[in-house]
N, C-alpha and C. Protein backbone atom coordinates (compact mmCIF):
# COMPACT_ATOMS: atom_id res chain seq x y z
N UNK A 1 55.54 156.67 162.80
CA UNK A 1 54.91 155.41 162.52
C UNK A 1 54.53 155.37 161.04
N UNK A 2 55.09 154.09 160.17
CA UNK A 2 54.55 153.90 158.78
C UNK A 2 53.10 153.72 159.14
N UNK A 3 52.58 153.81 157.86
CA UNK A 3 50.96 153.25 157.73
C UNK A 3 51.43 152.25 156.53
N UNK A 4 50.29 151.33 156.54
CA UNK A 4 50.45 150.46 155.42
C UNK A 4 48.82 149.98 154.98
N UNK A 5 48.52 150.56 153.40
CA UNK A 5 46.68 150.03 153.26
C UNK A 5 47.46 148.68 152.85
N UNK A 6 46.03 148.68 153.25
CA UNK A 6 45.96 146.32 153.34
C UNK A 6 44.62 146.82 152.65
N UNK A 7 44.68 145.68 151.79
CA UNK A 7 42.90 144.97 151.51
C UNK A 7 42.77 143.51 151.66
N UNK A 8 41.94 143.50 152.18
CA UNK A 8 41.43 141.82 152.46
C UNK A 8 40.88 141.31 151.90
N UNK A 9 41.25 139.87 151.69
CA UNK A 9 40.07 138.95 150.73
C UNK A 9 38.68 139.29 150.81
N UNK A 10 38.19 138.76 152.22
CA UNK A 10 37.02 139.35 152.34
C UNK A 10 36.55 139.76 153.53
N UNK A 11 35.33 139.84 154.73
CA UNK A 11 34.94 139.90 155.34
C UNK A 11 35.26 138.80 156.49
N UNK A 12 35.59 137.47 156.07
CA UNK A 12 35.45 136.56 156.85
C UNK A 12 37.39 136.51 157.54
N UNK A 13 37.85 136.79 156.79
CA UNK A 13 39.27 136.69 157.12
C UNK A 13 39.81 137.13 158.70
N UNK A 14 40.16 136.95 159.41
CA UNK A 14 40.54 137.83 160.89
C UNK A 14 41.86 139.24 160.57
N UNK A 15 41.67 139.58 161.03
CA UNK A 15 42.10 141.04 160.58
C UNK A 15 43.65 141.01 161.45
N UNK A 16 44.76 141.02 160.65
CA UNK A 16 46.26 141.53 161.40
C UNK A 16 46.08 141.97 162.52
N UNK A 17 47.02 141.51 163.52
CA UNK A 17 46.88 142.15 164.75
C UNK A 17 47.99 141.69 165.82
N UNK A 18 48.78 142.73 166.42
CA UNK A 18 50.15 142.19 167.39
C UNK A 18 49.14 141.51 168.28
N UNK A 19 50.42 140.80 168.69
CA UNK A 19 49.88 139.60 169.89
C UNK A 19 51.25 140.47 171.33
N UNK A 20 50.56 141.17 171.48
CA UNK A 20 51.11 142.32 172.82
C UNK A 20 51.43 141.34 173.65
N UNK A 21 53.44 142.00 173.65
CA UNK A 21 54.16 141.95 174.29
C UNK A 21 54.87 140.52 174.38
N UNK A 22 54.14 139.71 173.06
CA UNK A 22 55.17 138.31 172.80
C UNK A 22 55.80 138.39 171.64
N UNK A 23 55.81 139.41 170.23
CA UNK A 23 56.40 139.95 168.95
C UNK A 23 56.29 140.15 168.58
N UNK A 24 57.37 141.27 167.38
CA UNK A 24 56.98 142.31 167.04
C UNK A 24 56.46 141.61 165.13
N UNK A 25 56.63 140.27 165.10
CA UNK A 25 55.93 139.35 163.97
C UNK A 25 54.60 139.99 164.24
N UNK A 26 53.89 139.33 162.89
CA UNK A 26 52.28 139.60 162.48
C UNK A 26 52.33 138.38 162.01
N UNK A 27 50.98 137.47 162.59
CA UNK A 27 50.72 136.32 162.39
C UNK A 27 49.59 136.32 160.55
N UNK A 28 50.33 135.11 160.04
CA UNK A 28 48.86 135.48 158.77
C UNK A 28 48.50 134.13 158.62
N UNK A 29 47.33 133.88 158.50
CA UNK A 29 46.59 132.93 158.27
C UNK A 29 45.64 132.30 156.54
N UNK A 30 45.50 131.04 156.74
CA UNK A 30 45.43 130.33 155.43
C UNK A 30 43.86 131.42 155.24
N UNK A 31 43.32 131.79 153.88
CA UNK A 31 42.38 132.66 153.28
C UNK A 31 41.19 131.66 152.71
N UNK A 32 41.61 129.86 152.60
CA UNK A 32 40.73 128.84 152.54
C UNK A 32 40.63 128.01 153.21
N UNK A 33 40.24 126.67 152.99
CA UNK A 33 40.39 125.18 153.71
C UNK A 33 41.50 124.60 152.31
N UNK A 34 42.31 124.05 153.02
CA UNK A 34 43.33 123.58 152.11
C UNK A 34 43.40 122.16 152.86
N UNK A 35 43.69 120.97 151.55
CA UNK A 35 44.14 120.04 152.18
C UNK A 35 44.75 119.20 151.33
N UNK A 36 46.09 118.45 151.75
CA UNK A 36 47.28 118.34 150.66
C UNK A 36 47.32 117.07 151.34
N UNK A 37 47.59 116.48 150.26
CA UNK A 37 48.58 114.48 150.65
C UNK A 37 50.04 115.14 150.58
N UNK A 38 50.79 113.95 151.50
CA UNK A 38 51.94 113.60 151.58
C UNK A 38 52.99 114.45 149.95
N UNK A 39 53.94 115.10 149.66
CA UNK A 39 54.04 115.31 148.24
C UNK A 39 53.80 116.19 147.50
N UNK A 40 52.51 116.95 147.84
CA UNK A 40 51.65 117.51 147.40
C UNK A 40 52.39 119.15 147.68
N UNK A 41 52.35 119.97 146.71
CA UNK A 41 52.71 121.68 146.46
C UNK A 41 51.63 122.12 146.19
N UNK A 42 51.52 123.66 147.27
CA UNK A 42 50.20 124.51 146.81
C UNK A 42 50.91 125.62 147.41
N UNK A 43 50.05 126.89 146.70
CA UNK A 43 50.22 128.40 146.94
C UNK A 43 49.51 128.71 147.95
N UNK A 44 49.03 128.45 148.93
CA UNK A 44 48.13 128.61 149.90
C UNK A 44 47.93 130.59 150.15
N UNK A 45 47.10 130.86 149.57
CA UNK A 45 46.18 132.36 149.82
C UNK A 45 45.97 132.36 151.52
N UNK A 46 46.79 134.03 151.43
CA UNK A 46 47.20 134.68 152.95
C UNK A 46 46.13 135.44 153.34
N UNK A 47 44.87 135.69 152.10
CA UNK A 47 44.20 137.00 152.25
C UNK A 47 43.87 138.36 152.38
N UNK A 48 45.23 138.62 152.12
CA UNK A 48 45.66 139.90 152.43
C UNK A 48 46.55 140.75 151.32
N UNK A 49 46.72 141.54 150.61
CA UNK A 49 47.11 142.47 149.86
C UNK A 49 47.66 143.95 150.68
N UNK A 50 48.75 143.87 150.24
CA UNK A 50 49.38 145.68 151.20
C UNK A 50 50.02 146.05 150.42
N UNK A 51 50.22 147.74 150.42
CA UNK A 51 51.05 148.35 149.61
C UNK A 51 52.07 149.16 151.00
N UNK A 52 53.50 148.64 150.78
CA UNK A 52 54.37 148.75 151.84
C UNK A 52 54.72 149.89 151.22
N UNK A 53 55.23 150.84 152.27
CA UNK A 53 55.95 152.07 152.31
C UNK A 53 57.58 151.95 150.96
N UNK A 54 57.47 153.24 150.53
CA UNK A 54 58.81 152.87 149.34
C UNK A 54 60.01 152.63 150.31
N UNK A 55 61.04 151.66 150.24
CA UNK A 55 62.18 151.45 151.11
C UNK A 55 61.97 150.53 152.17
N UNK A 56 60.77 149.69 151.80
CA UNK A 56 60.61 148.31 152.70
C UNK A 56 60.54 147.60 152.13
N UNK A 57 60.57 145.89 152.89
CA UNK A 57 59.96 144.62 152.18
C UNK A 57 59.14 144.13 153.27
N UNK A 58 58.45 143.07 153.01
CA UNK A 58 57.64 142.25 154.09
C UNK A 58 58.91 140.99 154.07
N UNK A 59 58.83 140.28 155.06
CA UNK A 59 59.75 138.87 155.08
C UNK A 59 58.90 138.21 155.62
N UNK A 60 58.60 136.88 155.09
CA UNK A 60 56.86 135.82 155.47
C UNK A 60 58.18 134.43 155.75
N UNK A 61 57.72 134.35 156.79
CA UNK A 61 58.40 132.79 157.30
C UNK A 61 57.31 131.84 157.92
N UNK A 62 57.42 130.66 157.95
CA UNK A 62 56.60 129.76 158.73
C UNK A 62 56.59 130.33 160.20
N UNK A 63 55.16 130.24 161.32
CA UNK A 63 55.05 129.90 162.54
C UNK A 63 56.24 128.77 162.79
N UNK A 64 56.97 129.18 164.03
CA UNK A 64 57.31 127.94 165.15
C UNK A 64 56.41 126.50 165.20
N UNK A 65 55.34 126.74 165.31
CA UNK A 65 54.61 125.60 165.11
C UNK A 65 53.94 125.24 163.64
N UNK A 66 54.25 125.53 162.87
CA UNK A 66 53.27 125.07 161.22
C UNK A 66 53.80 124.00 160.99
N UNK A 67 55.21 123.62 161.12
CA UNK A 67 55.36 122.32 160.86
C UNK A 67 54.38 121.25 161.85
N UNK A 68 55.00 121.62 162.84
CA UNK A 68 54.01 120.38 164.04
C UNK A 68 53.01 120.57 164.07
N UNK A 69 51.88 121.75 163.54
CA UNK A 69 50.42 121.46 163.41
C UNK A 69 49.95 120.63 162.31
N UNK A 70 51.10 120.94 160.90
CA UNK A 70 50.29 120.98 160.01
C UNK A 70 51.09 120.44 158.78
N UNK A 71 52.46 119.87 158.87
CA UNK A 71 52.85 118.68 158.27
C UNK A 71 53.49 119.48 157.12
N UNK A 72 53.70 120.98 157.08
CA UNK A 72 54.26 121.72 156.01
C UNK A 72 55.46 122.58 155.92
N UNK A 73 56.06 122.22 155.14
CA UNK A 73 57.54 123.39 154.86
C UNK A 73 56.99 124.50 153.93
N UNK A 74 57.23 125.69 154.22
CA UNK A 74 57.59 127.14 153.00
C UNK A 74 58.64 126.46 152.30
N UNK A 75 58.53 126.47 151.00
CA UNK A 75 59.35 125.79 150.39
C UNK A 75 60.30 127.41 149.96
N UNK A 76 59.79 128.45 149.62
CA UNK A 76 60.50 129.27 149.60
C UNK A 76 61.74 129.47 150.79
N UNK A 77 61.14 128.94 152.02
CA UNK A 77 61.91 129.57 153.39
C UNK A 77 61.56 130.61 153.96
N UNK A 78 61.86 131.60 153.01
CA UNK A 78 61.57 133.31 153.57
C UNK A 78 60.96 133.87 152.65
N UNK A 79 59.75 134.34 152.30
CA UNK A 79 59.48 134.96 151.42
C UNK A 79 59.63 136.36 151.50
N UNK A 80 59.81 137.18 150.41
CA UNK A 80 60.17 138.50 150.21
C UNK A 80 59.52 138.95 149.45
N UNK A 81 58.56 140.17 150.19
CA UNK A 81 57.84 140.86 149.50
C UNK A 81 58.14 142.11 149.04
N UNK A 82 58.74 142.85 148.11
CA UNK A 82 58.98 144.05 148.10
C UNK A 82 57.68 145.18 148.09
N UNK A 83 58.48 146.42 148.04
CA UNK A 83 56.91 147.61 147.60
C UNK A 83 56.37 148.06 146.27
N UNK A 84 56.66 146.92 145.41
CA UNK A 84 56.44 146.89 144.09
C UNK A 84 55.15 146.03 143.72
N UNK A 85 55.26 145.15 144.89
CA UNK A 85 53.96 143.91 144.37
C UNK A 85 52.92 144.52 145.58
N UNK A 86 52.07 145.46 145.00
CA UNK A 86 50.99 146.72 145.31
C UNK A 86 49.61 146.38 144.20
N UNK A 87 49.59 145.89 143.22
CA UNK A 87 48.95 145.67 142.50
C UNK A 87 47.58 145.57 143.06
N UNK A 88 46.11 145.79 141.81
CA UNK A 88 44.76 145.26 142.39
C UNK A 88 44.66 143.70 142.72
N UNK A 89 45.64 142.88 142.10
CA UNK A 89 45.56 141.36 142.29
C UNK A 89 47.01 140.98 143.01
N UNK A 90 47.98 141.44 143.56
CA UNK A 90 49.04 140.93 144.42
C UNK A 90 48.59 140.44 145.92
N UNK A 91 48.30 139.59 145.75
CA UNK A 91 47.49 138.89 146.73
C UNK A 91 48.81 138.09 147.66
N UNK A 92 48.85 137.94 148.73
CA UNK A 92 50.09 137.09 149.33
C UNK A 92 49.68 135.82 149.38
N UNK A 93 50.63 134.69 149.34
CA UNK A 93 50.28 133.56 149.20
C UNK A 93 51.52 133.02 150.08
N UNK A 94 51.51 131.61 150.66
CA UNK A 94 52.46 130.79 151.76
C UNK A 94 52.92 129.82 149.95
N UNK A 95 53.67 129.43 150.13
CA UNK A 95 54.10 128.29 149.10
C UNK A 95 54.63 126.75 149.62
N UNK A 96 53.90 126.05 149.79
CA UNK A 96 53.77 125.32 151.05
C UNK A 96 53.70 123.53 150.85
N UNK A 97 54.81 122.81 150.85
CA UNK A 97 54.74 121.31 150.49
C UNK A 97 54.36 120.56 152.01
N UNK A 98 53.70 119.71 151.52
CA UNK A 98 53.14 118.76 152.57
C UNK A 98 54.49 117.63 152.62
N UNK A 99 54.28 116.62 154.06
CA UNK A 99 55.41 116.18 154.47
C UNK A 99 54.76 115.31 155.05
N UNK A 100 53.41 115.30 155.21
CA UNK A 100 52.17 114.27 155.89
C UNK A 100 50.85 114.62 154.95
N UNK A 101 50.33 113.89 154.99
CA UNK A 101 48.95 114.39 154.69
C UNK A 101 47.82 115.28 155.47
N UNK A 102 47.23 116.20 155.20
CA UNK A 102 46.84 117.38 155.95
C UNK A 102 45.96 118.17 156.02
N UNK A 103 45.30 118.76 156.95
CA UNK A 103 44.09 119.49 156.22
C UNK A 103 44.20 121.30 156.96
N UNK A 104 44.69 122.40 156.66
CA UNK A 104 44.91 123.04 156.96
C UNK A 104 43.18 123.80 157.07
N UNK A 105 43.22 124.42 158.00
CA UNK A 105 41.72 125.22 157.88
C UNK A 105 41.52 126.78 157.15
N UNK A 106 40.23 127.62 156.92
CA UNK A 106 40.17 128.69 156.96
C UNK A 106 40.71 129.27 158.64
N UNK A 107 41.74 130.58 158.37
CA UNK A 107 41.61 131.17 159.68
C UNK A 107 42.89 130.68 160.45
N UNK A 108 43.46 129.71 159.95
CA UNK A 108 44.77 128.91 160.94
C UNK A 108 45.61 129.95 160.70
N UNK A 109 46.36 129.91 161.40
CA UNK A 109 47.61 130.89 161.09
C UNK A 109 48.62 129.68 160.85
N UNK A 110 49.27 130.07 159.69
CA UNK A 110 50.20 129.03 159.06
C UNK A 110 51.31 129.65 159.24
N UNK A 111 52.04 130.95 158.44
CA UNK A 111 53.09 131.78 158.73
C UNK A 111 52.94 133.08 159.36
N UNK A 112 54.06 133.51 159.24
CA UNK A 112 54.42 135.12 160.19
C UNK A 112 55.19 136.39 158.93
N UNK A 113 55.07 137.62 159.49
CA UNK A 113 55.80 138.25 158.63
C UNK A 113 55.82 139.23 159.46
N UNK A 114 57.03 140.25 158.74
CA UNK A 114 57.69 141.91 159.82
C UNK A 114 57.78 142.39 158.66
N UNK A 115 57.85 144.17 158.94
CA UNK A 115 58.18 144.19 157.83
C UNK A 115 59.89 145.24 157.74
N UNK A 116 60.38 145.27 157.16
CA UNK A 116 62.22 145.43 157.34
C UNK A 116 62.60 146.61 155.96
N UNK A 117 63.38 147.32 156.49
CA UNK A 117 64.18 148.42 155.33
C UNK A 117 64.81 147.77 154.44
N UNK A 118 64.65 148.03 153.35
CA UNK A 118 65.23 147.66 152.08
C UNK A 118 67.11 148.05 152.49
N UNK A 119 67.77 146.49 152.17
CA UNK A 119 69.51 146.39 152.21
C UNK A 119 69.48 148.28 151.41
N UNK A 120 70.82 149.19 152.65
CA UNK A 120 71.37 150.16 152.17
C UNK A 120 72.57 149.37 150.80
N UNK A 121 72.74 150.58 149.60
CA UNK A 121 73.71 149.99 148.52
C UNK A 121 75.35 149.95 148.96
N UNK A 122 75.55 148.77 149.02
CA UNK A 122 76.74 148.45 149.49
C UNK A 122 77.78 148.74 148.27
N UNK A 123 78.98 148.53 148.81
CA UNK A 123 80.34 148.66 147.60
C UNK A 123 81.04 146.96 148.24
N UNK A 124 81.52 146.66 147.53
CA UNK A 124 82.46 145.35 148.28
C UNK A 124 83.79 145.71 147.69
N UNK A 125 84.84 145.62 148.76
CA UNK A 125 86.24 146.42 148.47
C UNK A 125 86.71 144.82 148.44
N UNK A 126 87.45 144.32 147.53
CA UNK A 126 88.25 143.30 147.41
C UNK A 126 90.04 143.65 148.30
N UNK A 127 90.11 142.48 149.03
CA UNK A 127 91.46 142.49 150.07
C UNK A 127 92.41 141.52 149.78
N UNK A 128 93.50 141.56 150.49
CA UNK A 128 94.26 140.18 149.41
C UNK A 128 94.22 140.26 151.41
N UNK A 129 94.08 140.10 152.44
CA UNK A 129 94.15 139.90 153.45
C UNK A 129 92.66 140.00 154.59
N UNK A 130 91.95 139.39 155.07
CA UNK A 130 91.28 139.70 156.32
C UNK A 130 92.22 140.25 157.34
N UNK A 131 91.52 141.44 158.34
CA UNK A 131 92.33 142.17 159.42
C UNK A 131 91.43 141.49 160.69
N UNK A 132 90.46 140.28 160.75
CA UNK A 132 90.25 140.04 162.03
C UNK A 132 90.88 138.54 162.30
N UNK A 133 90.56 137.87 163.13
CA UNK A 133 91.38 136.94 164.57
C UNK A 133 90.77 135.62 163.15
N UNK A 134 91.63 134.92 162.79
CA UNK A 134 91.22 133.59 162.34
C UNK A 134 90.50 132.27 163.20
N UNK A 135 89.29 132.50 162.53
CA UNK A 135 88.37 131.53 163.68
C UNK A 135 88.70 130.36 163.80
N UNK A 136 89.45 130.14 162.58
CA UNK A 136 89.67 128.34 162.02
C UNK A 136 88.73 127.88 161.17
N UNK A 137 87.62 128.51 160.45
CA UNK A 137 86.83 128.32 159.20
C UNK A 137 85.19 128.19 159.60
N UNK A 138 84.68 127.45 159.75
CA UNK A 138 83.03 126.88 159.63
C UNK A 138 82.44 127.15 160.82
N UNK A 139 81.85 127.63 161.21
CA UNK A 139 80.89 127.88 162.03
C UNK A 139 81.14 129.19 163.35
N UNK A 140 80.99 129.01 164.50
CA UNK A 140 81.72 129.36 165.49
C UNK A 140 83.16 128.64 166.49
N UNK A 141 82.64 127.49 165.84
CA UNK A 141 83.38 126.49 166.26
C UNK A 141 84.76 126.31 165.81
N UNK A 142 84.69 126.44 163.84
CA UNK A 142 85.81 126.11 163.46
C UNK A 142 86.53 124.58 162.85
N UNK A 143 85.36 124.23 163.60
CA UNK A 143 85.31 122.45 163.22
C UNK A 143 84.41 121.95 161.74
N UNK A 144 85.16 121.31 161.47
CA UNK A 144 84.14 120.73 160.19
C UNK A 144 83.59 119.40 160.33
């Protein structure tokens, strides 16, 4: 089992914790009261600071529900944390555009994160041929 130190904003924050036996995600929650119009871009503070094991990253995606609670896209998508941003001030933050007008709370859980092995170093061998079954192009389908 890795260990990973965390420091927390502060006292008031709710502390990481699996939600047993529904995933192996870690829920993180907004570190203020935030509240954005329609338009509106903010860094929204996660509260939390970790120094990940060398040969990991964290990956921070929106909750299933953050849009339908709370009117917001990660404008990043996926955020990627490597084990470099350890710092006394690397603080995690959601990056987060409004799509309604909104008032997010202290304590909500807005996004999720796991944390994943750093990509092994690949080689890419250039082919003048593919050796598998031609799908027919785009998707699974093949259809455009």
């Amino acid at each position: 089992m890795e260990e990973i130190k965390i420091k927390y904003l502060n006292d008031e924050i709710k502390r990481l914790e699996y939600i047993d036996g529904k995933s192996d995600w870690i829920d993180l929650r907004a570190a203020e009261d935030v509240e954005l119009k329609a338009g509106e871009f903010k860094l929204i503070p996660l509260g939390v600071a970790m120094q990940l094991p060398a040969g990991y990253e964290a990956h921070i995606v929106p909750r299933s529900s953050t849009f339908k609670n709370f009117g917001i896209i990660q404008t990043n998508h996926c955020g990627i944390v490597d084990n470099s941003y350890c710092g006394p001030n690397d603080w995690w933050y959601m990056p987060a555009y409004a799509l309604r007008d909104t008032k997010i709370e202290f304590n909500d859980r807005i996004c999720q994160f796991r944390i994943e092995k750093n990509q092994p170093t690949l080689v890419f061998k250039e082919v003048e041929e593919m050796e598998s079954e031609n799908r027919g192009g785009i998707g699974s389908t093949g259809k455009k």
